[in-house]
C-alpha atoms as a PDB file:
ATOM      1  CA  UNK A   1      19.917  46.165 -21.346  1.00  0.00           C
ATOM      2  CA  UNK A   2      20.592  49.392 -22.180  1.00  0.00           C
ATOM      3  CA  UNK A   3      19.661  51.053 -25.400  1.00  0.00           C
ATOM      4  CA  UNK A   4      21.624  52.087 -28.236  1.00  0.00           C
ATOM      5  CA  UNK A   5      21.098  55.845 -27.789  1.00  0.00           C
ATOM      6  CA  UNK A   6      21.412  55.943 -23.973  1.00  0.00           C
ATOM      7  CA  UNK A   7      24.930  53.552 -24.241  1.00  0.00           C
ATOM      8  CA  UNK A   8      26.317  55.819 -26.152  1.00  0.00           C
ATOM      9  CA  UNK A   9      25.883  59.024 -24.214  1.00  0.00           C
ATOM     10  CA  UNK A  10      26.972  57.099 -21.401  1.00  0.00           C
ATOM     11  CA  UNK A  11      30.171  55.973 -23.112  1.00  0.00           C
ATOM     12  CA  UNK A  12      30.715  59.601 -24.016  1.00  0.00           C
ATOM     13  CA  UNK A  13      30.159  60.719 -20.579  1.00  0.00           C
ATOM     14  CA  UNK A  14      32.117  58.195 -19.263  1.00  0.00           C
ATOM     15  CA  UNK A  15      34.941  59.191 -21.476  1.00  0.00           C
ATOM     16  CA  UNK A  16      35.008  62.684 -21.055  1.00  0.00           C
ATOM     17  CA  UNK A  17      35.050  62.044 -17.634  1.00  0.00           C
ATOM     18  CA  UNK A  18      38.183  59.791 -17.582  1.00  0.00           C
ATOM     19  CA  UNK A  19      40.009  62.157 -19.742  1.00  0.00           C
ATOM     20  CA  UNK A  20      39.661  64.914 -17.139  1.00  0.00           C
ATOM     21  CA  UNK A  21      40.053  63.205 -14.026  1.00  0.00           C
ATOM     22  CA  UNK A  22      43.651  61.713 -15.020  1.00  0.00           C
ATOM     23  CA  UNK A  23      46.204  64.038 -15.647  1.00  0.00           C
ATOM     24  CA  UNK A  24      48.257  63.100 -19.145  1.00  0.00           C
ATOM     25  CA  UNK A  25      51.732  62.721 -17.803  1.00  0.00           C
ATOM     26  CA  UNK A  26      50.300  60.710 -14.848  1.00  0.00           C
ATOM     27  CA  UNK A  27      48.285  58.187 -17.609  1.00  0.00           C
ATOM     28  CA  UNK A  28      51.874  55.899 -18.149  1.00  0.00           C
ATOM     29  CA  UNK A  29      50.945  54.536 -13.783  1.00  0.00           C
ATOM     30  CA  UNK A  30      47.464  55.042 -12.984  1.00  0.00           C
ATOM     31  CA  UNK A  31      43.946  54.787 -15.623  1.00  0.00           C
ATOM     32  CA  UNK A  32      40.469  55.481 -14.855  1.00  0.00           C
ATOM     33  CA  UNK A  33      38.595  52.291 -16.763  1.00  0.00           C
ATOM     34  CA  UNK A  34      34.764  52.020 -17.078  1.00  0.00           C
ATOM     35  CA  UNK A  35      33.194  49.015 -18.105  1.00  0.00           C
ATOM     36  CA  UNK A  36      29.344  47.823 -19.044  1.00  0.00           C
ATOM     37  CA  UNK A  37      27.532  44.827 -18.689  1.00  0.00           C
ATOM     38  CA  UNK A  38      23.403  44.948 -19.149  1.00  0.00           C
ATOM     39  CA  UNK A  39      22.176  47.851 -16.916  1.00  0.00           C
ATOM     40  CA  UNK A  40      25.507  48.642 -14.771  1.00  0.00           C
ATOM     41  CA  UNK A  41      28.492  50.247 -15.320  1.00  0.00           C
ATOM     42  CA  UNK A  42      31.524  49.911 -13.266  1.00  0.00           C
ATOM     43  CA  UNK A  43      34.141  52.235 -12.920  1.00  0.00           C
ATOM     44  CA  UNK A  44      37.808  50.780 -11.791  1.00  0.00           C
ATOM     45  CA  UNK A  45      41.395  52.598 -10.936  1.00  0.00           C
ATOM     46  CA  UNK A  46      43.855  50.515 -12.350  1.00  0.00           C
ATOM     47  CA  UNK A  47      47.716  51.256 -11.325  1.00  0.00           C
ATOM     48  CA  UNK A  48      50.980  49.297 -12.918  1.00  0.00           C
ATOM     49  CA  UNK A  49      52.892  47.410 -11.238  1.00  0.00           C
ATOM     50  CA  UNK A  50      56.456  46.744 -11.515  1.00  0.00           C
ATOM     51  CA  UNK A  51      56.151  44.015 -13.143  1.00  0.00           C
ATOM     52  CA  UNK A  52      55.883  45.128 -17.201  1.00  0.00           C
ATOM     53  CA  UNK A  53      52.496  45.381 -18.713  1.00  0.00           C
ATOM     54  CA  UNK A  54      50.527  44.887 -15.665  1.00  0.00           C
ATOM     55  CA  UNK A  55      47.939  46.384 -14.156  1.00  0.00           C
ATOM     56  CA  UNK A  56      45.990  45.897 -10.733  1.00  0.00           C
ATOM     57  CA  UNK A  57      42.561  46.727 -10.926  1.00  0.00           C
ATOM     58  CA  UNK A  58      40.307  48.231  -8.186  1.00  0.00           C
ATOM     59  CA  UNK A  59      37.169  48.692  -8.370  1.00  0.00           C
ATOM     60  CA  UNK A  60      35.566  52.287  -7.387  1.00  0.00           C
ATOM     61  CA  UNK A  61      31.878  52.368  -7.932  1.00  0.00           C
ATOM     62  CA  UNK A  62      28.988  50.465  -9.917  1.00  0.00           C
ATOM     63  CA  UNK A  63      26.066  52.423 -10.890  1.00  0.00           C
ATOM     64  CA  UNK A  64      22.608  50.385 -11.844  1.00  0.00           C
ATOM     65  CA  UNK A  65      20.366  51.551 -13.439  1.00  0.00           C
ATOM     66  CA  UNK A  66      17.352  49.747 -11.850  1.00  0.00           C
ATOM     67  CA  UNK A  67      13.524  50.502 -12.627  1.00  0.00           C
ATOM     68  CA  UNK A  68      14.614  53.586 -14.973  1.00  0.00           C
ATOM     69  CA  UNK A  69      16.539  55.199 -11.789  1.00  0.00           C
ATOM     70  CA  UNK A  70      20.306  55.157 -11.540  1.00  0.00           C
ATOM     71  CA  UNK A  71      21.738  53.838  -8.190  1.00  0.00           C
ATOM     72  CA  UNK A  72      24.998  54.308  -6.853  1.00  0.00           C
ATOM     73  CA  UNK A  73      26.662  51.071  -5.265  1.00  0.00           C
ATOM     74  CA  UNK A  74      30.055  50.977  -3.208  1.00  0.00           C
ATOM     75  CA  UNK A  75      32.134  48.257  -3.196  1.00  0.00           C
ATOM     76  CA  UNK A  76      31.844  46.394   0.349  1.00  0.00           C
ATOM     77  CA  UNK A  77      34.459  43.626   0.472  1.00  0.00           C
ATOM     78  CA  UNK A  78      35.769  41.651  -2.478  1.00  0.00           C
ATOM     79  CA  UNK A  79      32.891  40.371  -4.453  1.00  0.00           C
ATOM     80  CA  UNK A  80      30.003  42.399  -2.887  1.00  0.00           C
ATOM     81  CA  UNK A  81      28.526  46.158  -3.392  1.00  0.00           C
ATOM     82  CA  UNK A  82      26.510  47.634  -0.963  1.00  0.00           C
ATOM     83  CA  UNK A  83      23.489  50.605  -2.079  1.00  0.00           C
ATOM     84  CA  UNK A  84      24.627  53.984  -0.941  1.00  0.00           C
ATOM     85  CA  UNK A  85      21.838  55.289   1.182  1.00  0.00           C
ATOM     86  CA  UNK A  86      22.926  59.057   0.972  1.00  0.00           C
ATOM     87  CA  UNK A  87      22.938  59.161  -3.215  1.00  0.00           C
ATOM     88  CA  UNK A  88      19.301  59.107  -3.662  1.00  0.00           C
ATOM     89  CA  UNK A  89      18.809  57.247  -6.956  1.00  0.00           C
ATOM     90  CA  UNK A  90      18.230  59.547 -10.410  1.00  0.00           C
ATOM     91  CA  UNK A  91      17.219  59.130 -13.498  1.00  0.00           C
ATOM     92  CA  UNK A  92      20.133  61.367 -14.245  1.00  0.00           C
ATOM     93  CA  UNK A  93      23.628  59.685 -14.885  1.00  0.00           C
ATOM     94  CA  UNK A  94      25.540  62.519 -15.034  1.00  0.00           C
ATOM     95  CA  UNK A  95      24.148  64.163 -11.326  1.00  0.00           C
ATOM     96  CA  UNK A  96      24.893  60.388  -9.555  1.00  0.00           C
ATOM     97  CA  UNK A  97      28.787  60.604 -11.311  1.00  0.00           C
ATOM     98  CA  UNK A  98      28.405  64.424  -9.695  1.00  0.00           C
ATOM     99  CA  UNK A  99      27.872  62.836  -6.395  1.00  0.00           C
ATOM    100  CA  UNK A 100      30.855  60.192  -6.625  1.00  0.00           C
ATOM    101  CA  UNK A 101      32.996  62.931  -7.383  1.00  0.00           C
ATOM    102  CA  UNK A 102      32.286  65.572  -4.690  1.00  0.00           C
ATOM    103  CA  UNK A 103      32.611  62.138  -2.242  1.00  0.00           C
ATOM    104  CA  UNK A 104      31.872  63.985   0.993  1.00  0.00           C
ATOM    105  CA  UNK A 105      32.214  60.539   3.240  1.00  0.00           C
ATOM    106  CA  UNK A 106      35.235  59.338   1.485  1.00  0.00           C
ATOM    107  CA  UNK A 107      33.488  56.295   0.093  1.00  0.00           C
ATOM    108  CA  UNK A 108      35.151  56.010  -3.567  1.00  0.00           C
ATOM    109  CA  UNK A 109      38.010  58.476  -3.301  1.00  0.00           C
ATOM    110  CA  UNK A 110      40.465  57.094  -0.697  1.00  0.00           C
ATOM    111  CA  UNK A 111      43.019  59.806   0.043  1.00  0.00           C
END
């Protein structure tokens, strides 16, 4: 588990992040959604449908944080994540969300 202090500044980071990433008047079809359980945080697109109230979920990228190093994982078929070799794990959050983002191989950010 996580603690309290290091939760929240993920939360926060996570949040600001979010807020950036998804234009306002584009927030009614498509949300960025993080979510953590223990020591990993997963962050999901979700897009409505046209169906009222619903949402499909995909999920984008899990990041562990595994012997006080976080690790980036991509997902690799429906239930399984695979280690990305070319993010070297970091003790800082906020460098491996860096490294999703700039995405040189096109491994979270489809086009």
């Amino acid at each position: 588990m996580m603690d309290p202090f290091t939760l929240r500044r993920i939360e926060s980071i996570m949040d600001g992040y979010i807020h950036q990433k998804v234009p306002g008047d584009l927030r009614v079809s498509i949300r960025l959604k993080h979510e953590i359980v223990d020591n990993q945080l997963t962050l999901a697109e979700e897009r409505a449908t046209s169906l009222r109230n619903e949402w499909v979920r995909v999920d984008i990228v899990q990041f562990r944080l595994e012997s006080q190093k976080w690790n980036v994982y991509a997902k690799n078929g429906e239930n399984t994540w695979s280690f990305v070799e070319i993010i070297t794990p970091s003790e800082d959050f906020e460098r491996q969300l860096e490294q999703v983002e700039i995405d040189q191989d096109g491994l979270f950010w489809k086009s």
